[in-house]
C-alpha atoms as a PDB file:
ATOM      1  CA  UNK A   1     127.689  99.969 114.190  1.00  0.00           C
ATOM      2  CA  UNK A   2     126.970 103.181 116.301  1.00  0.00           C
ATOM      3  CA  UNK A   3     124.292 101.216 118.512  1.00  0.00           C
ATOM      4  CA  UNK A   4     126.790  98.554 119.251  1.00  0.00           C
ATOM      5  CA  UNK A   5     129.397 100.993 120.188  1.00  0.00           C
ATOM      6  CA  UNK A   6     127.496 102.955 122.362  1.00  0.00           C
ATOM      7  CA  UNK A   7     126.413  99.474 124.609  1.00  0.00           C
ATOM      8  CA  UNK A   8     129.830  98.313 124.581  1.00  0.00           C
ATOM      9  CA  UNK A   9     130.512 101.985 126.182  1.00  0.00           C
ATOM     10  CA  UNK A  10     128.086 101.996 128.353  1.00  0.00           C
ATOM     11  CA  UNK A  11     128.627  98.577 129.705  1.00  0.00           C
ATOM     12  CA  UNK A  12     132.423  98.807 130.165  1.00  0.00           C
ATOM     13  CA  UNK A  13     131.445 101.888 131.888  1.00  0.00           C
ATOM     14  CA  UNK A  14     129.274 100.260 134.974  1.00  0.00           C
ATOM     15  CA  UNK A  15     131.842  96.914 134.696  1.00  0.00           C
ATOM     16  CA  UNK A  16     133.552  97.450 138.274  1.00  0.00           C
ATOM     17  CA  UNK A  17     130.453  98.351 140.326  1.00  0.00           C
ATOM     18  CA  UNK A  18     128.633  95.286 138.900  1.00  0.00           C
ATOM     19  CA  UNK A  19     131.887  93.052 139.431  1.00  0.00           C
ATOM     20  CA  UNK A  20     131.792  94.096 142.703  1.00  0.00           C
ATOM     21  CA  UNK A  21     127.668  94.183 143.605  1.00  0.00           C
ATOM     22  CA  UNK A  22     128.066  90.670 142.464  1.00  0.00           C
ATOM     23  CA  UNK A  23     131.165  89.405 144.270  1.00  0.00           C
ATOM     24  CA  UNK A  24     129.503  91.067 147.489  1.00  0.00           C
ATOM     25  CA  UNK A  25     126.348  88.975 146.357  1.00  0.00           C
ATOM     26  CA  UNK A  26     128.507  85.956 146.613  1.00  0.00           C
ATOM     27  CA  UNK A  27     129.566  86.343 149.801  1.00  0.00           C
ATOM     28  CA  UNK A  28     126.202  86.524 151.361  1.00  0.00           C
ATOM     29  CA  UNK A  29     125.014  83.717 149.255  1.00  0.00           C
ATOM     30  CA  UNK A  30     127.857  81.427 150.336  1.00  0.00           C
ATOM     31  CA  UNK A  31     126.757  82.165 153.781  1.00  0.00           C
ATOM     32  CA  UNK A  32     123.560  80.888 153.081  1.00  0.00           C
ATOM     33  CA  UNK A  33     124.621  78.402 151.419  1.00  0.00           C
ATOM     34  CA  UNK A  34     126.859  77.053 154.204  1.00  0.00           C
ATOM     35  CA  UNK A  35     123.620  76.823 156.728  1.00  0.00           C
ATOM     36  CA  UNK A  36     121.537  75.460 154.336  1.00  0.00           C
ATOM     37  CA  UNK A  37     121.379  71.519 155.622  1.00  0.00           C
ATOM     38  CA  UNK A  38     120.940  70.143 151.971  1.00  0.00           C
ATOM     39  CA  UNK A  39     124.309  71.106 151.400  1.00  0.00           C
ATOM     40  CA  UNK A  40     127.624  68.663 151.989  1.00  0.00           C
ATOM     41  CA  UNK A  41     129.826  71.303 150.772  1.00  0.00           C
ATOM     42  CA  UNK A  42     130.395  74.818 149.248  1.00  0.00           C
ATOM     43  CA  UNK A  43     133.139  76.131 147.441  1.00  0.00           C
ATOM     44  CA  UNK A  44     134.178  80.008 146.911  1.00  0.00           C
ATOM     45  CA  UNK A  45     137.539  81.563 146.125  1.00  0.00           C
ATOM     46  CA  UNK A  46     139.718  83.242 149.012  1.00  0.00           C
ATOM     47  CA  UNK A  47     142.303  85.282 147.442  1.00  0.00           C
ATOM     48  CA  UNK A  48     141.241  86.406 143.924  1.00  0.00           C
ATOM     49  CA  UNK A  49     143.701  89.942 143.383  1.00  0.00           C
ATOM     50  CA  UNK A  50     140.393  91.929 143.080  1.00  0.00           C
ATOM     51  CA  UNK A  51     138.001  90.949 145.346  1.00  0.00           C
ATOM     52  CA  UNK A  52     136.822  87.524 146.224  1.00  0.00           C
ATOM     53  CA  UNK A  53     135.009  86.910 143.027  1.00  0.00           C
ATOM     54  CA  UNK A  54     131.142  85.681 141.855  1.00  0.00           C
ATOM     55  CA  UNK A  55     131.283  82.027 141.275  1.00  0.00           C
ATOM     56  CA  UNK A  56     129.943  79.754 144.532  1.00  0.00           C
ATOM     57  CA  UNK A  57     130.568  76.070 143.702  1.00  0.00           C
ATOM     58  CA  UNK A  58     128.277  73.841 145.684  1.00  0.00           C
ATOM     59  CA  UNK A  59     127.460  69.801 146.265  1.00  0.00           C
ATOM     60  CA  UNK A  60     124.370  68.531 147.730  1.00  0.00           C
ATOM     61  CA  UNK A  61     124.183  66.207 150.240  1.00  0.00           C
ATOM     62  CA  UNK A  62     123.221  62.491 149.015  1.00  0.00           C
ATOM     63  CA  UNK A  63     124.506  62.894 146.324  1.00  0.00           C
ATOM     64  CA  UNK A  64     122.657  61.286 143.388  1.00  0.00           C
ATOM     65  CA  UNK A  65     121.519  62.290 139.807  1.00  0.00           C
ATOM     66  CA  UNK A  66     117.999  61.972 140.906  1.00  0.00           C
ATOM     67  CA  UNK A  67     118.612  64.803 143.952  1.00  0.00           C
ATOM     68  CA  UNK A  68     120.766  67.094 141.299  1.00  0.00           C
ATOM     69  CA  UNK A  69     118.132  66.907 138.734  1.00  0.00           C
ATOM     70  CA  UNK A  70     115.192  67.831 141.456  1.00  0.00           C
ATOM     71  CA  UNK A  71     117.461  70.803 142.889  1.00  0.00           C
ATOM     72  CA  UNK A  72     118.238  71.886 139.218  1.00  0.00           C
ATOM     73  CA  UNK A  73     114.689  71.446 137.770  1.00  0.00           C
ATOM     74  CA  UNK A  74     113.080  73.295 140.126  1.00  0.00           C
ATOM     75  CA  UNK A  75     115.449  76.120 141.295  1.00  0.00           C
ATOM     76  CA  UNK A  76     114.148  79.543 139.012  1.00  0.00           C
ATOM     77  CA  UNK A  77     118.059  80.995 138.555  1.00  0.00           C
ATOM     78  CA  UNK A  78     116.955  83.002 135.166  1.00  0.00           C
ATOM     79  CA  UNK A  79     119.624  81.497 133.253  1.00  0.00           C
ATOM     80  CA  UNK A  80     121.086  78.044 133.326  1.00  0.00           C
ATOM     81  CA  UNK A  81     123.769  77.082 131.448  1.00  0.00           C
ATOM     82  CA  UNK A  82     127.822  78.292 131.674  1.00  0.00           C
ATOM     83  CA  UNK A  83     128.731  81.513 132.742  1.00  0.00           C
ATOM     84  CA  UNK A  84     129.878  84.095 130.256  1.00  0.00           C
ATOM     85  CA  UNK A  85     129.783  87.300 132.832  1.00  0.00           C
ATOM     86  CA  UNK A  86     126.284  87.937 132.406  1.00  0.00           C
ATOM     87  CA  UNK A  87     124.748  90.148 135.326  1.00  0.00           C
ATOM     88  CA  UNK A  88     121.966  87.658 135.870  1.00  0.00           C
ATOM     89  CA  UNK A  89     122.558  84.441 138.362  1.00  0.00           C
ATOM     90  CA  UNK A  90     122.891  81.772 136.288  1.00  0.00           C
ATOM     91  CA  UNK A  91     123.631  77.842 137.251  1.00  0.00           C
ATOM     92  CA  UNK A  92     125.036  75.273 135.970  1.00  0.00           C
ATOM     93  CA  UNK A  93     125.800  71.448 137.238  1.00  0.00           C
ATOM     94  CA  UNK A  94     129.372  71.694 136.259  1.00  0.00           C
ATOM     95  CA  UNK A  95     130.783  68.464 135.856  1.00  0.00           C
ATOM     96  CA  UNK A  96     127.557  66.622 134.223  1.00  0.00           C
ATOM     97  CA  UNK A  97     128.219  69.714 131.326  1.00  0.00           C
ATOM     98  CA  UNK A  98     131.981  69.955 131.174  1.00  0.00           C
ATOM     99  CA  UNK A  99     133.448  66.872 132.278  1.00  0.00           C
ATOM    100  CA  UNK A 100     130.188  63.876 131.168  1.00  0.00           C
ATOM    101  CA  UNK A 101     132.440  61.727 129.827  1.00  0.00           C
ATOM    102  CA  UNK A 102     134.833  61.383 132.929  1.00  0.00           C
ATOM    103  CA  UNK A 103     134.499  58.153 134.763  1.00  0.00           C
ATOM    104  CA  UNK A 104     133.769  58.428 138.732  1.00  0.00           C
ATOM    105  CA  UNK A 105     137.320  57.623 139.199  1.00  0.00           C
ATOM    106  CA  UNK A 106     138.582  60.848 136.334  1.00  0.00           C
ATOM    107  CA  UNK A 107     136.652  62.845 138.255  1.00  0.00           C
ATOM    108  CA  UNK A 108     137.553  62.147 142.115  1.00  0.00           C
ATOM    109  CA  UNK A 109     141.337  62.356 140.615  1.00  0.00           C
ATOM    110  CA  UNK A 110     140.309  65.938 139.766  1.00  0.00           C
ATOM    111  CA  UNK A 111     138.859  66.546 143.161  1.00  0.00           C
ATOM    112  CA  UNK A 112     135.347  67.172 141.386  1.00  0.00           C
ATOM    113  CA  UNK A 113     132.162  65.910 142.239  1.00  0.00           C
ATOM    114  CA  UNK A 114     129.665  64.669 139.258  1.00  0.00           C
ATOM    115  CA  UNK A 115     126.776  66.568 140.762  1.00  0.00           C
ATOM    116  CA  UNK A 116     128.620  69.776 141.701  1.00  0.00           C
ATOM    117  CA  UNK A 117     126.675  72.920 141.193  1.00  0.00           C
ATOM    118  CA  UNK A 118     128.584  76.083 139.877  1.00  0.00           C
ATOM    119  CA  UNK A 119     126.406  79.629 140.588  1.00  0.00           C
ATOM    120  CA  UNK A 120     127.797  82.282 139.133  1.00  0.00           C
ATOM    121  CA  UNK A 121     126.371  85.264 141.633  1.00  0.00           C
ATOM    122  CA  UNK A 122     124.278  87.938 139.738  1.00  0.00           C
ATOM    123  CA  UNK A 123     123.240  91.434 140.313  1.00  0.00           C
ATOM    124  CA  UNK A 124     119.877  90.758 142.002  1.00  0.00           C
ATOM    125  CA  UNK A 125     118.766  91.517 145.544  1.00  0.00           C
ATOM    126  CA  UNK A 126     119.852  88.684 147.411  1.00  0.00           C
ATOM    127  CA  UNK A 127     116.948  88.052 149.111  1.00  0.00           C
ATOM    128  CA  UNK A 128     115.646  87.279 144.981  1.00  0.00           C
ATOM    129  CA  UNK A 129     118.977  84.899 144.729  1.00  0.00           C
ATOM    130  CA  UNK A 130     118.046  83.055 148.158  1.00  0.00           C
ATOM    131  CA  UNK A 131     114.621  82.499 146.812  1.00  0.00           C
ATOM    132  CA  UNK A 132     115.676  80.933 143.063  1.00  0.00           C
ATOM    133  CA  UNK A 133     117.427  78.983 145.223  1.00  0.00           C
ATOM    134  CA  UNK A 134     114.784  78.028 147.715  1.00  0.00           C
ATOM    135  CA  UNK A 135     112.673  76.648 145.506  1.00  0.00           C
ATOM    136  CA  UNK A 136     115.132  74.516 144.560  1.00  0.00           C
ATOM    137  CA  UNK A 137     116.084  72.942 147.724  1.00  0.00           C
ATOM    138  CA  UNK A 138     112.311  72.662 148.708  1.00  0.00           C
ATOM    139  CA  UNK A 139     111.832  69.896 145.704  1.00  0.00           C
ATOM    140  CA  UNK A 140     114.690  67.974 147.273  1.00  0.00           C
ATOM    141  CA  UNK A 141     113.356  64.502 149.064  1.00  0.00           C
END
């Protein structure tokens, strides 16, 4: 239909400058990420071929269910769930979603943590990103 048509246009149209407002995002947020002492470890890609890409990975110190559930309860990301390339930050605990069936011992052959956290980076200010975030690690005990 003509309504459909003219999104699709208008969103392939502003593709690249939201690709890259969001892998700049990223970068910032990993930065935060990486001072932020609830945090054991944070993943982001080096050498995508354009750009560095939108998707921090992240796993919390201690961890537990109980502190992954209190981080993802209470962190406001507007969307949680996978990523599809939506402009929003959305988050997801990655390996409770994709890989629940995996014993501790599938997963730590994969290199993946159960609790991992997988952003993908959105258009937002950052400053709004830092604080979905926020609130999240301020539930953490």
């Amino acid at each position: 239909d003509n309504e459909e048509s003219h999104t699709l246009l208008k969103n392939m149209r502003s593709f690249e400058s939201r690709i890259e407002k969001m892998s700049s995002n990223a970068a910032i947020i990993k930065k935060y990420l990486d001072n932020q002492p609830d945090v054991l470890r944070v993943y982001y890609p080096q050498n995508l071929k354009n750009g560095r890409g939108h998707v921090v990975s992240f796993i919390l110190t201690g961890e537990s269910e109980e502190r992954a559930k209190q981080f993802y309860d209470n962190c406001t990301v507007p969307v949680k769930g996978p990523s599809m390339g939506y402009q929003d930050t959305m988050l997801m605990p990655y390996s409770l979603m994709t890989r629940y069936n995996d014993t501790d011992e599938e997963l730590k052959a994969l290199g993946l943590s159960r609790y991992l956290m997988r952003l993908s980076v959105g258009t937002e200010d950052t400053e709004q990103i830092i604080d979905y975030l926020k609130k999240g690690f301020d539930k953490l005990t």
